[in-house]
N, C-alpha and C. Protein backbone atom coordinates (compact mmCIF):
# COMPACT_ATOMS: atom_id res chain seq x y z
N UNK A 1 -5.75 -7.56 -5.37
CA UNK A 1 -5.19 -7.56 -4.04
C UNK A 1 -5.13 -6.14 -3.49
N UNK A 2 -5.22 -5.93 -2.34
CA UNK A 2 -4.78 -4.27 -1.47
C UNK A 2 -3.64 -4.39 -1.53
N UNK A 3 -2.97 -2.94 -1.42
CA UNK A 3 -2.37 -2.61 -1.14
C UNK A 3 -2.17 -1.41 -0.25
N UNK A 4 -0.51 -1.15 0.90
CA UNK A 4 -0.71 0.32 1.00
C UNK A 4 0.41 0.76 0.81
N UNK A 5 0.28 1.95 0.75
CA UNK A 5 1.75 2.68 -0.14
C UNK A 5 1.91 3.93 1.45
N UNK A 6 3.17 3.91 1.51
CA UNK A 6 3.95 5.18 2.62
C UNK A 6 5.04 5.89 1.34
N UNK A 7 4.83 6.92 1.75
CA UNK A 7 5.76 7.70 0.97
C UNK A 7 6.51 8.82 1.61
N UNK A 8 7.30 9.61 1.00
CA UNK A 8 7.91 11.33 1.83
C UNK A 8 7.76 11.99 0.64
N UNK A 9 7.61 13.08 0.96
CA UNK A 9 7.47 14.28 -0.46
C UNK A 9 7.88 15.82 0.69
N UNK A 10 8.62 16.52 0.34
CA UNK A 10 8.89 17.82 0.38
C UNK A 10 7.77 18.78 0.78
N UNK A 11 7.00 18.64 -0.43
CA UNK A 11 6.04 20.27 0.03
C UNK A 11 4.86 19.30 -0.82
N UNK A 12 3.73 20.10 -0.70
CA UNK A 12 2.67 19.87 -1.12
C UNK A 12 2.06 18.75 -0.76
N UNK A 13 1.36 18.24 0.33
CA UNK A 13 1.17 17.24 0.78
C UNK A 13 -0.61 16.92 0.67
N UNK A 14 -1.43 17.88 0.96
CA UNK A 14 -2.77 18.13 1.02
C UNK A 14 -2.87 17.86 -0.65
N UNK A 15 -2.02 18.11 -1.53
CA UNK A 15 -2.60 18.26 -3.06
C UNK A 15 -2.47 16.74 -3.20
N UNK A 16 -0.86 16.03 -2.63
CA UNK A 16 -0.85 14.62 -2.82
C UNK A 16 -1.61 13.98 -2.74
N UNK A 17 -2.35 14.35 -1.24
CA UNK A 17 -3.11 13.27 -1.14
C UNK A 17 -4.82 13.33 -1.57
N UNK A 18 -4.71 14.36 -2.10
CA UNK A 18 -6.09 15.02 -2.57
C UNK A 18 -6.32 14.28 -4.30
N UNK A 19 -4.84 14.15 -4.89
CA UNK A 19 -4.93 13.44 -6.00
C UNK A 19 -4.84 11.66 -6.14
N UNK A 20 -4.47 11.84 -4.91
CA UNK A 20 -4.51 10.19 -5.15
C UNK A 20 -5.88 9.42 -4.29
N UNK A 21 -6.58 10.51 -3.41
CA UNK A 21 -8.02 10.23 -3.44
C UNK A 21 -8.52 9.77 -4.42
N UNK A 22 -8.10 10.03 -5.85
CA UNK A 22 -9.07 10.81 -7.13
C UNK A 22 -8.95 9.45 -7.76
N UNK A 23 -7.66 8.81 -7.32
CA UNK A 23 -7.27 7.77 -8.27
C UNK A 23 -8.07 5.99 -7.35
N UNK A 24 -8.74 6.78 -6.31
CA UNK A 24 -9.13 5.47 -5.52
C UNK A 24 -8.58 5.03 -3.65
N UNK A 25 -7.48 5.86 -3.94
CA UNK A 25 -6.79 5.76 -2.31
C UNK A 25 -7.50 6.31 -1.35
N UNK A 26 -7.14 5.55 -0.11
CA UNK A 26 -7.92 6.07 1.10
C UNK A 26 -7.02 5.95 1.84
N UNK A 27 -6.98 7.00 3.57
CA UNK A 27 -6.32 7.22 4.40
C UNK A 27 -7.33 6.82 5.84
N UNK A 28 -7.67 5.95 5.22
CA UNK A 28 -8.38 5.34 6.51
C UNK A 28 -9.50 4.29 5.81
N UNK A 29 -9.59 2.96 6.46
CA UNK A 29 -10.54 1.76 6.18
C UNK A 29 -11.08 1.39 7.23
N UNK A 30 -12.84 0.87 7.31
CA UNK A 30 -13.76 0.10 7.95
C UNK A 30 -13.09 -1.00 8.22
N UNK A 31 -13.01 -1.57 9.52
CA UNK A 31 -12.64 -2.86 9.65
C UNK A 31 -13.20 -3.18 11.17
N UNK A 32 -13.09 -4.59 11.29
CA UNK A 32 -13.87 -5.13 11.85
C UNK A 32 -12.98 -5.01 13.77
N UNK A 33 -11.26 -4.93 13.47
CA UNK A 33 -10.91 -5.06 14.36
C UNK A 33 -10.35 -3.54 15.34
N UNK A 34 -10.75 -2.31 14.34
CA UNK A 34 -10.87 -1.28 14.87
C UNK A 34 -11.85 -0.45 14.39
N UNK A 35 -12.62 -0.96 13.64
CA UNK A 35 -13.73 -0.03 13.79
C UNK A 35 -13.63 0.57 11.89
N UNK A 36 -12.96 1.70 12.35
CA UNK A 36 -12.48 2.74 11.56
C UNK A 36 -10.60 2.62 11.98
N UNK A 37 -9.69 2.29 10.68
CA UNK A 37 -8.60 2.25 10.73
C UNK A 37 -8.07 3.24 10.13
N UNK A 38 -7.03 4.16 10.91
CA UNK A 38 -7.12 5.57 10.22
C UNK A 38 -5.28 5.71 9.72
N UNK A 39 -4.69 5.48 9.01
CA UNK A 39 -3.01 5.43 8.39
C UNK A 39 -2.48 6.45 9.01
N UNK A 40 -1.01 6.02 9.25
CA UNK A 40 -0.27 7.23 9.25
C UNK A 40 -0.44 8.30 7.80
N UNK A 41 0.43 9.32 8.72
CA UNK A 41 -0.09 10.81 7.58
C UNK A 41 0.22 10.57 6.27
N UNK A 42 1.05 9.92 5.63
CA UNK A 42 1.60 9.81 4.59
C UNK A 42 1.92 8.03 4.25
N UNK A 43 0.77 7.61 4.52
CA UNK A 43 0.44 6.10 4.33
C UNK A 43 -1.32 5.87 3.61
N UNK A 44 -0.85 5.54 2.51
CA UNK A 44 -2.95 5.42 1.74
C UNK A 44 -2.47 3.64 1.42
N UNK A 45 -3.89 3.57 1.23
CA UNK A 45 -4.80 1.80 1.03
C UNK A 45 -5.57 2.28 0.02
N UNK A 46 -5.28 1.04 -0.96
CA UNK A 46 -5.52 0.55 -1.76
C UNK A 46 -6.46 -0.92 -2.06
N UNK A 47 -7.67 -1.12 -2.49
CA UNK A 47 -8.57 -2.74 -2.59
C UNK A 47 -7.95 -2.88 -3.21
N UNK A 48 -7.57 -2.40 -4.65
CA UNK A 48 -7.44 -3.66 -5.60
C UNK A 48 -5.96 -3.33 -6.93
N UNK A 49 -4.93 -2.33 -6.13
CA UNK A 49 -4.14 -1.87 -6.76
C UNK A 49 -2.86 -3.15 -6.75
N UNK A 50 -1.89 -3.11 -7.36
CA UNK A 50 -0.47 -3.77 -6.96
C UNK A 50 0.37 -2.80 -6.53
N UNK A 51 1.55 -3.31 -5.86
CA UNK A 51 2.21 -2.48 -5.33
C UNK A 51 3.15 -1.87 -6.47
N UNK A 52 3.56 -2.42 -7.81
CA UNK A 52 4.28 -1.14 -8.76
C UNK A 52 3.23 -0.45 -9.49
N UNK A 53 2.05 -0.73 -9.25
CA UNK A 53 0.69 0.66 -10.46
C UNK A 53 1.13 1.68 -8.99
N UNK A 54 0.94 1.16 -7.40
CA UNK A 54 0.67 2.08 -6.49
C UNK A 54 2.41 2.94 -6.76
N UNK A 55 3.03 2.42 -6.67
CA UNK A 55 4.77 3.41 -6.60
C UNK A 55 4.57 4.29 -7.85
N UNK A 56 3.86 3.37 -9.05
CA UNK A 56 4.20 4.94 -10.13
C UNK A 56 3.15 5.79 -10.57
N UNK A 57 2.05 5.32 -9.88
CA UNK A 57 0.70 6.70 -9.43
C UNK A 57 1.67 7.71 -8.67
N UNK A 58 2.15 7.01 -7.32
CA UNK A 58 2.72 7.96 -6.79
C UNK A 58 3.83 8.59 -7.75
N UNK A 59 4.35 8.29 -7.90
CA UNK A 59 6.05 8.88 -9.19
C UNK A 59 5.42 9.58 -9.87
N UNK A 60 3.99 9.41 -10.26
CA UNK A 60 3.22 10.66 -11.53
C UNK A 60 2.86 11.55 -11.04
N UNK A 61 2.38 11.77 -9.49
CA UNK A 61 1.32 11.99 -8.60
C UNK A 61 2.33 13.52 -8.25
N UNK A 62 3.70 13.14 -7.64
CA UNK A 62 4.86 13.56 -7.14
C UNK A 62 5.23 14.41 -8.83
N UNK A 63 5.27 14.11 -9.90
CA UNK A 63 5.78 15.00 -11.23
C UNK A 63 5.10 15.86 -11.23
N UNK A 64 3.27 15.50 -11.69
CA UNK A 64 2.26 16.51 -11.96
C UNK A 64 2.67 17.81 -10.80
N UNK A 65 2.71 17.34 -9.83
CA UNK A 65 2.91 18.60 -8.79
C UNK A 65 4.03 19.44 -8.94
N UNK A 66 4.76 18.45 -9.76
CA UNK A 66 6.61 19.21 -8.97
C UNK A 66 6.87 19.23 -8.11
N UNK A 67 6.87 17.89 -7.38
CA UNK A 67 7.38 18.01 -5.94
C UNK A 67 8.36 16.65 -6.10
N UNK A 68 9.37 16.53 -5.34
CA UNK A 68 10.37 15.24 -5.01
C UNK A 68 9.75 14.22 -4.16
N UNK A 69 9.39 12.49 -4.64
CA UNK A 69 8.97 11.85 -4.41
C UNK A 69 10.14 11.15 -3.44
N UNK A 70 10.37 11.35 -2.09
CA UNK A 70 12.00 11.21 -1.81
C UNK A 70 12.33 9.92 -1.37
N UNK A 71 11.14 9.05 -0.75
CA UNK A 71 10.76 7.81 -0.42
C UNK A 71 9.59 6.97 -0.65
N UNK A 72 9.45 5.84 -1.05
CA UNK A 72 7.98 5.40 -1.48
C UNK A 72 8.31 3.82 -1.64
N UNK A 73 7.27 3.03 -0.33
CA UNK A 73 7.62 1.58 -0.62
C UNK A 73 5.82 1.45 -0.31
N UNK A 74 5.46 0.56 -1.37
CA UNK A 74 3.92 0.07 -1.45
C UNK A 74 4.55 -1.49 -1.52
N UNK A 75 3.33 -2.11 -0.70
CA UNK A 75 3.55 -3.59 -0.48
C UNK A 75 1.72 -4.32 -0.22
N UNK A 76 1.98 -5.55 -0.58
CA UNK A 76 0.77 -6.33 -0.42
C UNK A 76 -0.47 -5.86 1.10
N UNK A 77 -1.39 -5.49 1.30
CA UNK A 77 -2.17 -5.68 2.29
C UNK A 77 -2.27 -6.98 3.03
N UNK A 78 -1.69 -8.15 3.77
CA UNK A 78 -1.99 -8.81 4.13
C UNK A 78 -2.40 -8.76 5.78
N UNK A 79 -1.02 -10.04 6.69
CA UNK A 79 -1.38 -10.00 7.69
C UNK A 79 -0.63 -8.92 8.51
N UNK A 80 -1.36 -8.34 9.06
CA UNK A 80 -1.07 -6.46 9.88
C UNK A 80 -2.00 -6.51 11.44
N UNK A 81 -1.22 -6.17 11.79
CA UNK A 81 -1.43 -5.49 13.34
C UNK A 81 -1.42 -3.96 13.55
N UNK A 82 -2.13 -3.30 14.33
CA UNK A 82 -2.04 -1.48 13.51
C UNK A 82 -2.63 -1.13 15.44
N UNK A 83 -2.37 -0.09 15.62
CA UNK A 83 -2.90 1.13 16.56
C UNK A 83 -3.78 1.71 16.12
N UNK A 84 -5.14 2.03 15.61
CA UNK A 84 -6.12 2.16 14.97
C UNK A 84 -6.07 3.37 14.95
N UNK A 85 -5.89 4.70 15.84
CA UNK A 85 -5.57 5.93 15.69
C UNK A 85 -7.06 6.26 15.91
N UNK A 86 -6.70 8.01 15.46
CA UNK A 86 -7.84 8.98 15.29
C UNK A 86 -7.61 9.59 13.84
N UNK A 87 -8.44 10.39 13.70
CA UNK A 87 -8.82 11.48 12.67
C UNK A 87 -7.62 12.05 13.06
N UNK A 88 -7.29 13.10 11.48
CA UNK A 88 -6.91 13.55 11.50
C UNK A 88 -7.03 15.13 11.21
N UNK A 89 -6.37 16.34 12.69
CA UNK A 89 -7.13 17.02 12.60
C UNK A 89 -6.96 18.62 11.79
């Protein structure tokens, strides 16, 4: 199943999300009803994760760094309505 995970972290944000690239996450998906669907800043998608592997990637993700994981709710990909956005620049 997808998933997507939103989180807050303190400092280091470019490394966050640079490591959880690594692990499969994306901050933006192909889709049919915008094209290119691009997440808020601190929101990644997941094809084929669950939502507790996605919370304690993040919880490891947030240690390795040393940074405070201060909020983090990952939930099923289903039915969603979204503002498709831009790049981010």
């Amino acid at each position: 199943m997808a998933i997507i995970i939103t989180y807050d972290i303190p400092t280091k944000h470019l490394e966050f999300k640079n490591l959880m690239f690594q692990l499969g996450y994306k901050d933006q998906i192909n889709d049919s009803t915008c094209k290119v669907l691009y997440f808020p800043n601190t929101t990644l998608f997941h094809p084929s994760k669950n939502a507790i592997t996605a919370r304690e990637e993040a919880r490891t993700t947030a240690l390795r760094l040393k940074t405070n994981l201060e909020r983090c709710v990952a939930t099923e990909w289903s039915d969603w309505a979204a503002i498709c956005g831009e790049p981010f620049k």
